[in-house]
C-alpha atoms as a PDB file:
ATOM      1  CA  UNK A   1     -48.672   3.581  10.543  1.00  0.00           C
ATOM      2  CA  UNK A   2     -48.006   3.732   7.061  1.00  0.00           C
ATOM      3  CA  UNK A   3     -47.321  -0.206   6.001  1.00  0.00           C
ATOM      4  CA  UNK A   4     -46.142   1.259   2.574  1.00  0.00           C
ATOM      5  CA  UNK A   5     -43.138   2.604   4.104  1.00  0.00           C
ATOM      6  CA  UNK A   6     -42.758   0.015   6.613  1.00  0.00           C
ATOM      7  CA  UNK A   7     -42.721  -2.520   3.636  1.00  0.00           C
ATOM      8  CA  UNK A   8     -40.394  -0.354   1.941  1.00  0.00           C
ATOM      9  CA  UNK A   9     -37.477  -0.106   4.823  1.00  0.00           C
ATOM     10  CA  UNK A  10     -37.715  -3.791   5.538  1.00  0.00           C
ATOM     11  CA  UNK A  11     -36.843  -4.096   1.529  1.00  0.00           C
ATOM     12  CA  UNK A  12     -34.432  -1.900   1.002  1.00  0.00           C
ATOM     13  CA  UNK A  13     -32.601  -3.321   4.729  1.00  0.00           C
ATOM     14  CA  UNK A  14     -32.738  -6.746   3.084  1.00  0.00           C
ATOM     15  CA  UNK A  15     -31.290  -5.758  -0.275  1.00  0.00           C
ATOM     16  CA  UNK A  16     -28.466  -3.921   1.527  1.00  0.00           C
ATOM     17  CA  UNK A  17     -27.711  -7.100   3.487  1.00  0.00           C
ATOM     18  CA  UNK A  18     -27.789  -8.932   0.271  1.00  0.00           C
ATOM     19  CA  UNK A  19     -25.550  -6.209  -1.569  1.00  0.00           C
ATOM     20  CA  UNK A  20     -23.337  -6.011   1.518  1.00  0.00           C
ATOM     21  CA  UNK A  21     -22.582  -9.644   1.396  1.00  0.00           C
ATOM     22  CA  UNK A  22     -21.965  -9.511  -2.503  1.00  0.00           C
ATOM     23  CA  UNK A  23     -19.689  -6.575  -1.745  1.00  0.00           C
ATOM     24  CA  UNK A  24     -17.553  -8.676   0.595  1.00  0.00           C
ATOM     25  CA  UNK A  25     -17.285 -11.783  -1.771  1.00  0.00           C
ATOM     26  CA  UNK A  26     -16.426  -9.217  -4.547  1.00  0.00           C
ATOM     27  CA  UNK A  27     -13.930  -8.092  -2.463  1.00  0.00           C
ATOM     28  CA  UNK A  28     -12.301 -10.996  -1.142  1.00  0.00           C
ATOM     29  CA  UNK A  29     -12.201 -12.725  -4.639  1.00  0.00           C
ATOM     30  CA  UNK A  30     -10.615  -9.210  -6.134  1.00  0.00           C
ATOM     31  CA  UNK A  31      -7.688 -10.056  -3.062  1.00  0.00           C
ATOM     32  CA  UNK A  32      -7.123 -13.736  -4.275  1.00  0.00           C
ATOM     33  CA  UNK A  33      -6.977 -12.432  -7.721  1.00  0.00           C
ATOM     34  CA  UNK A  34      -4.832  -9.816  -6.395  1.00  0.00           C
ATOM     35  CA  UNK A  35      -2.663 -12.675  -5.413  1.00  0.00           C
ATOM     36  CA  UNK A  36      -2.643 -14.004  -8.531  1.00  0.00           C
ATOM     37  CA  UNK A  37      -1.671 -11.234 -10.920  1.00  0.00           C
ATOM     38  CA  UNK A  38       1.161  -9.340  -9.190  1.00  0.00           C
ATOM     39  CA  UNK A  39       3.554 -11.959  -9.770  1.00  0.00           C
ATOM     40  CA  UNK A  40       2.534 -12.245 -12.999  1.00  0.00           C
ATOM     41  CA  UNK A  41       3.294  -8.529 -13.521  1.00  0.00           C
ATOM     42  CA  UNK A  42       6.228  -8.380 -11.768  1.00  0.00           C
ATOM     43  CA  UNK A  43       7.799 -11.807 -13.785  1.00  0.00           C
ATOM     44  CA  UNK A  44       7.140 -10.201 -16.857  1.00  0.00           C
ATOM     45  CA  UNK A  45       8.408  -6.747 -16.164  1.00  0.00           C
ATOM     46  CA  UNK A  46       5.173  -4.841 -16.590  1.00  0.00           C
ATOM     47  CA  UNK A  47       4.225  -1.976 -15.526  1.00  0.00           C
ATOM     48  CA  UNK A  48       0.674  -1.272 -16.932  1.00  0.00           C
ATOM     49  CA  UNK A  49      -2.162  -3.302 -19.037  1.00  0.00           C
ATOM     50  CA  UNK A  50      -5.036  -1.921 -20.593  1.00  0.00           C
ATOM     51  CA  UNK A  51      -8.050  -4.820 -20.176  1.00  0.00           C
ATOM     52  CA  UNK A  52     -11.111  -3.969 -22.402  1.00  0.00           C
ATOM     53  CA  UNK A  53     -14.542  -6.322 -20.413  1.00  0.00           C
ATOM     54  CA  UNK A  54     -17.314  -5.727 -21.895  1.00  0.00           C
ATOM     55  CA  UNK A  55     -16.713  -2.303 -24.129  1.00  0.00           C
ATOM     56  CA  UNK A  56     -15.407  -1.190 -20.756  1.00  0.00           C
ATOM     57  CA  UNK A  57     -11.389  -0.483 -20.737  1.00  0.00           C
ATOM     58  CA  UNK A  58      -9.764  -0.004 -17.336  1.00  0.00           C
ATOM     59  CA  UNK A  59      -6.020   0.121 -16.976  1.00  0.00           C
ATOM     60  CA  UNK A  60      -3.991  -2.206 -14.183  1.00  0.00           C
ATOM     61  CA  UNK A  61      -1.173  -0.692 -12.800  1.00  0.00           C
ATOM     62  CA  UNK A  62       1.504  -2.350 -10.353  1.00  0.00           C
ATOM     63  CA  UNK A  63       2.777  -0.289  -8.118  1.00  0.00           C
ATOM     64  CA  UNK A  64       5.160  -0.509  -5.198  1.00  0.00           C
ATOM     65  CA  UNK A  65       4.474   0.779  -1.833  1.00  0.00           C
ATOM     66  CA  UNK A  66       7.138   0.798   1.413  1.00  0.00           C
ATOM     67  CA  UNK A  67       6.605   0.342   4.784  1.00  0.00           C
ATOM     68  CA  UNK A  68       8.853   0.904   7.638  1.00  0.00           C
ATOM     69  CA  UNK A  69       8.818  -2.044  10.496  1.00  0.00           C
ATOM     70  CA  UNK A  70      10.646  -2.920  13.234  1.00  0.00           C
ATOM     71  CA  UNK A  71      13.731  -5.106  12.597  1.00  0.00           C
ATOM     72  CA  UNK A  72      13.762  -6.252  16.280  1.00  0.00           C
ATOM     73  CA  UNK A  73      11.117  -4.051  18.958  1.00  0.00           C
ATOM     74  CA  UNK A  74      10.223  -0.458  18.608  1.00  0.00           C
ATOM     75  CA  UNK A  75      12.999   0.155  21.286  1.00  0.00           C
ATOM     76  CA  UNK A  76      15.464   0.084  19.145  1.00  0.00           C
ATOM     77  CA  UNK A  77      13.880   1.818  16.663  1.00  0.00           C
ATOM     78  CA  UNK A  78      12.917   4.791  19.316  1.00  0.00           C
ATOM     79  CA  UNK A  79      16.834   4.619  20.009  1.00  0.00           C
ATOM     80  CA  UNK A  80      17.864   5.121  16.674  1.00  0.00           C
ATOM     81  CA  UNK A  81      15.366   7.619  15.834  1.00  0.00           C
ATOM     82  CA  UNK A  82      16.766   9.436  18.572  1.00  0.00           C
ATOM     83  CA  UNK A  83      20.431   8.785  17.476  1.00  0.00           C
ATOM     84  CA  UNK A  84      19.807   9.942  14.225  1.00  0.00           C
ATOM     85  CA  UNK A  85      18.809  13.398  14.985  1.00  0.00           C
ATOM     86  CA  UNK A  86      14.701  12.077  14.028  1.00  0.00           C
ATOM     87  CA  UNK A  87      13.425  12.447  17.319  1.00  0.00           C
ATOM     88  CA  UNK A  88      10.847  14.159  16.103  1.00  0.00           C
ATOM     89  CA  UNK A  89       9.118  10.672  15.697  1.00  0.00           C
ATOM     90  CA  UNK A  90       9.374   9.348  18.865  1.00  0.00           C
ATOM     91  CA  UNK A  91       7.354  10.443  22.300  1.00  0.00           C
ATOM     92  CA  UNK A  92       7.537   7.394  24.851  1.00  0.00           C
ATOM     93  CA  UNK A  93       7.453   6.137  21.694  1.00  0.00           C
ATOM     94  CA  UNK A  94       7.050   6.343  18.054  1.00  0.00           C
ATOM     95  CA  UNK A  95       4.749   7.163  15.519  1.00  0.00           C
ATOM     96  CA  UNK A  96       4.593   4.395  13.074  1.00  0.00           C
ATOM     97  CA  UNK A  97       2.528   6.245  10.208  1.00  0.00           C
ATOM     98  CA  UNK A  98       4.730   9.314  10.595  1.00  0.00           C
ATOM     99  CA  UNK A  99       8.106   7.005  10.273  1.00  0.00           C
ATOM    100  CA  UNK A 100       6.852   4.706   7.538  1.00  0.00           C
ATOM    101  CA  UNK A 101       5.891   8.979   5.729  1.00  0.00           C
ATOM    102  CA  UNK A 102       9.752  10.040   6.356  1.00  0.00           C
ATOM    103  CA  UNK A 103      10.648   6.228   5.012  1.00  0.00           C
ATOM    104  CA  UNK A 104       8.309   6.970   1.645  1.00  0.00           C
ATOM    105  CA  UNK A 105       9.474  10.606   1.414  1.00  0.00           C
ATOM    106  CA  UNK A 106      13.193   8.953   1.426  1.00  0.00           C
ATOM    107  CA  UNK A 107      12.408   6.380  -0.775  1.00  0.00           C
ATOM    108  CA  UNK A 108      10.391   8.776  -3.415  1.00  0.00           C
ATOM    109  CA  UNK A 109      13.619  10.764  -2.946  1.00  0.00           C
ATOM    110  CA  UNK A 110      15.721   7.262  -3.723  1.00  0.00           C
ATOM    111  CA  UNK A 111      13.326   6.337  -7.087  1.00  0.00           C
ATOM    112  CA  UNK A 112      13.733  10.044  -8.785  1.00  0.00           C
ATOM    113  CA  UNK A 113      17.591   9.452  -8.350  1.00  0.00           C
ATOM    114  CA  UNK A 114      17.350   5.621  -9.747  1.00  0.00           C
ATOM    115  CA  UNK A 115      15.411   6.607 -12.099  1.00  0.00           C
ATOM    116  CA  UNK A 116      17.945   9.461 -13.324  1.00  0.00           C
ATOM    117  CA  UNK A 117      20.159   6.470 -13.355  1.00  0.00           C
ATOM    118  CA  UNK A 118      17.625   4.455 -15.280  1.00  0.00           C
ATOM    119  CA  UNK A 119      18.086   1.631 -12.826  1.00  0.00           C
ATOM    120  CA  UNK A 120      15.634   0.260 -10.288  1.00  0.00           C
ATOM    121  CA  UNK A 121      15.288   1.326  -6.728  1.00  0.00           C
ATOM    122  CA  UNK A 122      15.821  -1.100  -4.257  1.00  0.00           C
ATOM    123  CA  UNK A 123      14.712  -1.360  -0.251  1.00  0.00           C
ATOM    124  CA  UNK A 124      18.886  -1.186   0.189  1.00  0.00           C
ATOM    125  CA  UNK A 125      18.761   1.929  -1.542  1.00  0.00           C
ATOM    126  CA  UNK A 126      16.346   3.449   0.948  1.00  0.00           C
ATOM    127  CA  UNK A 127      18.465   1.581   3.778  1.00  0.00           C
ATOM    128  CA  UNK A 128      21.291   3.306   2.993  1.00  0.00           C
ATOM    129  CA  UNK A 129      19.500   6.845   2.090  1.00  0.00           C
ATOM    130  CA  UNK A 130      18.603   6.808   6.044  1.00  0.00           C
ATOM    131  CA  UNK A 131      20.445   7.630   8.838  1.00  0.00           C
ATOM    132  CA  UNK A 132      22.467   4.049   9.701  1.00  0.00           C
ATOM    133  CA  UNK A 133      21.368   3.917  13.514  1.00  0.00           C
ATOM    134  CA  UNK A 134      17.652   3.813  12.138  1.00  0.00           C
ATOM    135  CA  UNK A 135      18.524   1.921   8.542  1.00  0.00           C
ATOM    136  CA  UNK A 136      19.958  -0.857  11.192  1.00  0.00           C
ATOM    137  CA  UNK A 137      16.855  -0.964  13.438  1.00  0.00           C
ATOM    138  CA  UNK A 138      14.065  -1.303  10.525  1.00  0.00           C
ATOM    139  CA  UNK A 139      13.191  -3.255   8.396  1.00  0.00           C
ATOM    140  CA  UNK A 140      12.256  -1.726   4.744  1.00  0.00           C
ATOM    141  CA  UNK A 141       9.551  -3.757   2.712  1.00  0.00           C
ATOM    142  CA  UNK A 142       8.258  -3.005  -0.588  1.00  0.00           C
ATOM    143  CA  UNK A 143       4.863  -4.161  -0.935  1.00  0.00           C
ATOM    144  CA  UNK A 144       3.008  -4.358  -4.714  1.00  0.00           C
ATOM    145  CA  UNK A 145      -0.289  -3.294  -5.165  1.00  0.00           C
ATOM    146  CA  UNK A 146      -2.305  -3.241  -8.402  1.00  0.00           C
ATOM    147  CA  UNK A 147      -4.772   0.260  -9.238  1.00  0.00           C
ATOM    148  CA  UNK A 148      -7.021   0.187 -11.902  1.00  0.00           C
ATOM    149  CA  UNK A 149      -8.826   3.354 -13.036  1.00  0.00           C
ATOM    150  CA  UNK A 150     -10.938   3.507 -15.514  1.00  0.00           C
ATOM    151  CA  UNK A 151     -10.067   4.470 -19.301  1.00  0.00           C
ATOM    152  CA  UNK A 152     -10.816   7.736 -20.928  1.00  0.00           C
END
Protein backbone atom coordinates (compact mmCIF):
# COMPACT_ATOMS: atom_id res chain seq x y z
CA UNK A 1 0.00 0.00 0.00
CA UNK A 2 1.19 3.26 -0.73
CA UNK A 3 1.12 5.19 2.93
CA UNK A 4 1.85 8.43 0.86
CA UNK A 5 -1.51 8.40 -0.51
CA UNK A 6 -3.12 6.91 2.38
CA UNK A 7 -1.65 9.90 4.43
CA UNK A 8 -2.79 12.12 1.83
CA UNK A 9 -6.76 11.08 1.75
CA UNK A 10 -6.93 11.00 5.51
CA UNK A 11 -5.65 14.89 5.13
CA UNK A 12 -7.46 16.16 2.67
CA UNK A 13 -10.93 14.16 4.46
CA UNK A 14 -9.99 16.08 7.60
CA UNK A 15 -9.53 19.48 5.99
CA UNK A 16 -12.87 19.04 4.19
CA UNK A 17 -14.53 18.31 7.55
CA UNK A 18 -12.84 21.32 8.88
CA UNK A 19 -13.83 23.52 5.72
CA UNK A 20 -17.30 21.97 5.78
CA UNK A 21 -17.90 23.09 9.27
CA UNK A 22 -16.45 26.68 8.50
CA UNK A 23 -18.79 26.66 5.51
CA UNK A 24 -21.83 26.10 7.74
CA UNK A 25 -20.87 28.79 10.42
CA UNK A 26 -20.19 31.13 7.40
CA UNK A 27 -23.40 30.40 6.37
CA UNK A 28 -25.48 30.60 9.28
CA UNK A 29 -23.80 33.92 10.45
CA UNK A 30 -24.40 35.37 6.62
CA UNK A 31 -28.48 34.37 7.65
CA UNK A 32 -28.37 36.32 11.04
CA UNK A 33 -26.74 39.09 9.23
CA UNK A 34 -29.25 38.58 6.65
CA UNK A 35 -31.63 39.33 9.41
CA UNK A 36 -30.07 42.22 10.26
CA UNK A 37 -29.69 44.24 7.08
CA UNK A 38 -33.00 43.86 5.22
CA UNK A 39 -34.78 46.00 7.49
CA UNK A 40 -32.27 48.28 7.38
CA UNK A 41 -32.64 48.45 3.58
CA UNK A 42 -36.06 48.40 3.42
CA UNK A 43 -36.40 51.50 6.35
CA UNK A 44 -34.27 53.50 4.37
CA UNK A 45 -35.71 52.93 0.96
CA UNK A 46 -32.70 51.35 -0.68
CA UNK A 47 -32.41 49.47 -3.26
CA UNK A 48 -28.63 48.77 -3.84
CA UNK A 49 -25.13 49.50 -1.89
CA UNK A 50 -21.86 49.15 -3.22
CA UNK A 51 -19.48 47.80 -0.03
CA UNK A 52 -15.71 48.02 -0.92
CA UNK A 53 -13.77 45.03 2.01
CA UNK A 54 -10.63 44.80 1.45
CA UNK A 55 -10.00 46.40 -2.31
CA UNK A 56 -12.83 43.99 -3.02
CA UNK A 57 -16.30 45.85 -4.08
CA UNK A 58 -19.43 43.69 -4.19
CA UNK A 59 -22.84 45.23 -4.60
CA UNK A 60 -26.01 44.28 -2.08
CA UNK A 61 -29.13 44.24 -3.62
CA UNK A 62 -32.69 43.79 -1.87
CA UNK A 63 -34.91 42.17 -3.68
CA UNK A 64 -38.44 40.91 -3.25
CA UNK A 65 -39.55 37.49 -3.95
CA UNK A 66 -43.50 36.06 -3.73
CA UNK A 67 -44.75 33.01 -2.73
CA UNK A 68 -48.13 31.61 -3.06
CA UNK A 69 -49.56 29.68 0.27
CA UNK A 70 -52.52 28.42 1.38
CA UNK A 71 -54.87 30.88 3.15
CA UNK A 72 -56.76 27.97 4.83
CA UNK A 73 -55.83 23.99 3.30
CA UNK A 74 -54.87 23.22 -0.21
CA UNK A 75 -58.62 22.22 -0.66
CA UNK A 76 -59.66 25.28 -1.14
CA UNK A 77 -57.03 26.29 -3.07
CA UNK A 78 -57.54 23.04 -5.51
CA UNK A 79 -61.27 24.43 -5.60
CA UNK A 80 -60.46 27.69 -6.69
CA UNK A 81 -57.87 26.72 -9.04
CA UNK A 82 -60.46 24.77 -10.55
CA UNK A 83 -63.07 27.65 -10.41
CA UNK A 84 -60.88 29.89 -11.98
CA UNK A 85 -60.39 28.14 -15.17
CA UNK A 86 -56.37 27.14 -13.64
CA UNK A 87 -56.94 23.65 -13.40
CA UNK A 88 -54.09 23.09 -15.03
CA UNK A 89 -52.41 23.19 -11.50
CA UNK A 90 -54.24 20.86 -9.74
CA UNK A 91 -54.24 16.74 -10.12
CA UNK A 92 -55.70 15.20 -6.76
CA UNK A 93 -54.03 18.06 -5.98
CA UNK A 94 -51.83 20.91 -6.69
CA UNK A 95 -48.56 21.78 -7.67
CA UNK A 96 -47.20 24.26 -5.29
CA UNK A 97 -43.96 25.34 -7.36
CA UNK A 98 -46.04 25.57 -10.52
CA UNK A 99 -48.80 27.93 -8.60
CA UNK A 100 -46.34 30.03 -6.63
CA UNK A 101 -44.58 30.34 -11.02
CA UNK A 102 -48.22 31.55 -12.33
CA UNK A 103 -48.33 33.80 -8.86
CA UNK A 104 -44.60 35.36 -9.88
CA UNK A 105 -45.48 35.50 -13.60
CA UNK A 106 -48.70 37.64 -12.31
CA UNK A 107 -46.91 39.57 -10.03
CA UNK A 108 -43.83 40.38 -12.60
CA UNK A 109 -46.84 41.24 -14.78
CA UNK A 110 -48.27 43.56 -11.64
CA UNK A 111 -44.50 45.39 -11.02
CA UNK A 112 -43.98 46.38 -14.96
CA UNK A 113 -47.53 48.04 -14.66
CA UNK A 114 -46.63 49.78 -11.08
CA UNK A 115 -43.76 50.64 -12.22
CA UNK A 116 -45.32 52.44 -15.45
CA UNK A 117 -47.22 54.09 -12.71
CA UNK A 118 -44.06 54.82 -10.78
CA UNK A 119 -45.72 53.46 -7.67
CA UNK A 120 -44.89 50.32 -5.72
CA UNK A 121 -46.39 46.94 -6.21
CA UNK A 122 -48.11 45.53 -3.50
CA UNK A 123 -49.19 41.62 -2.54
CA UNK A 124 -53.01 43.30 -3.03
CA UNK A 125 -52.01 44.16 -6.34
CA UNK A 126 -51.19 40.58 -7.25
CA UNK A 127 -54.46 39.56 -5.18
CA UNK A 128 -56.49 41.33 -7.26
CA UNK A 129 -54.48 40.59 -10.71
CA UNK A 130 -55.71 36.79 -10.00
CA UNK A 131 -58.71 35.19 -10.56
CA UNK A 132 -60.90 36.09 -7.09
CA UNK A 133 -61.89 32.33 -6.29
CA UNK A 134 -57.98 31.66 -6.06
CA UNK A 135 -56.92 35.48 -4.81
CA UNK A 136 -59.51 34.43 -1.81
CA UNK A 137 -57.97 31.00 -1.08
CA UNK A 138 -54.09 32.14 -0.93
CA UNK A 139 -52.27 33.85 0.75
CA UNK A 140 -49.60 36.22 -1.21
CA UNK A 141 -46.25 36.95 0.73
CA UNK A 142 -43.46 38.98 -0.38
CA UNK A 143 -40.36 37.79 1.01
CA UNK A 144 -36.85 40.10 0.81
CA UNK A 145 -33.77 38.66 0.00
CA UNK A 146 -30.39 40.39 -0.35
CA UNK A 147 -27.83 39.26 -3.70
CA UNK A 148 -24.54 40.41 -3.82
CA UNK A 149 -22.40 39.92 -6.94
CA UNK A 150 -19.33 40.95 -7.27
CA UNK A 151 -18.15 44.43 -8.86
CA UNK A 152 -16.67 44.86 -12.25
Amino acid sequence: MNMEQLREFVSLENKKRDLDAELKATNQRLDELEDLILPQFIEAGVPSIAVTVDGSTRTLSIYPDVYASPRNDRADVAAALKASELGQYVAENYNSNSLTAYVREVWREIVQAAARENRVATEDDVRAALPKPLGDAIKISLVHKLSSRKKA
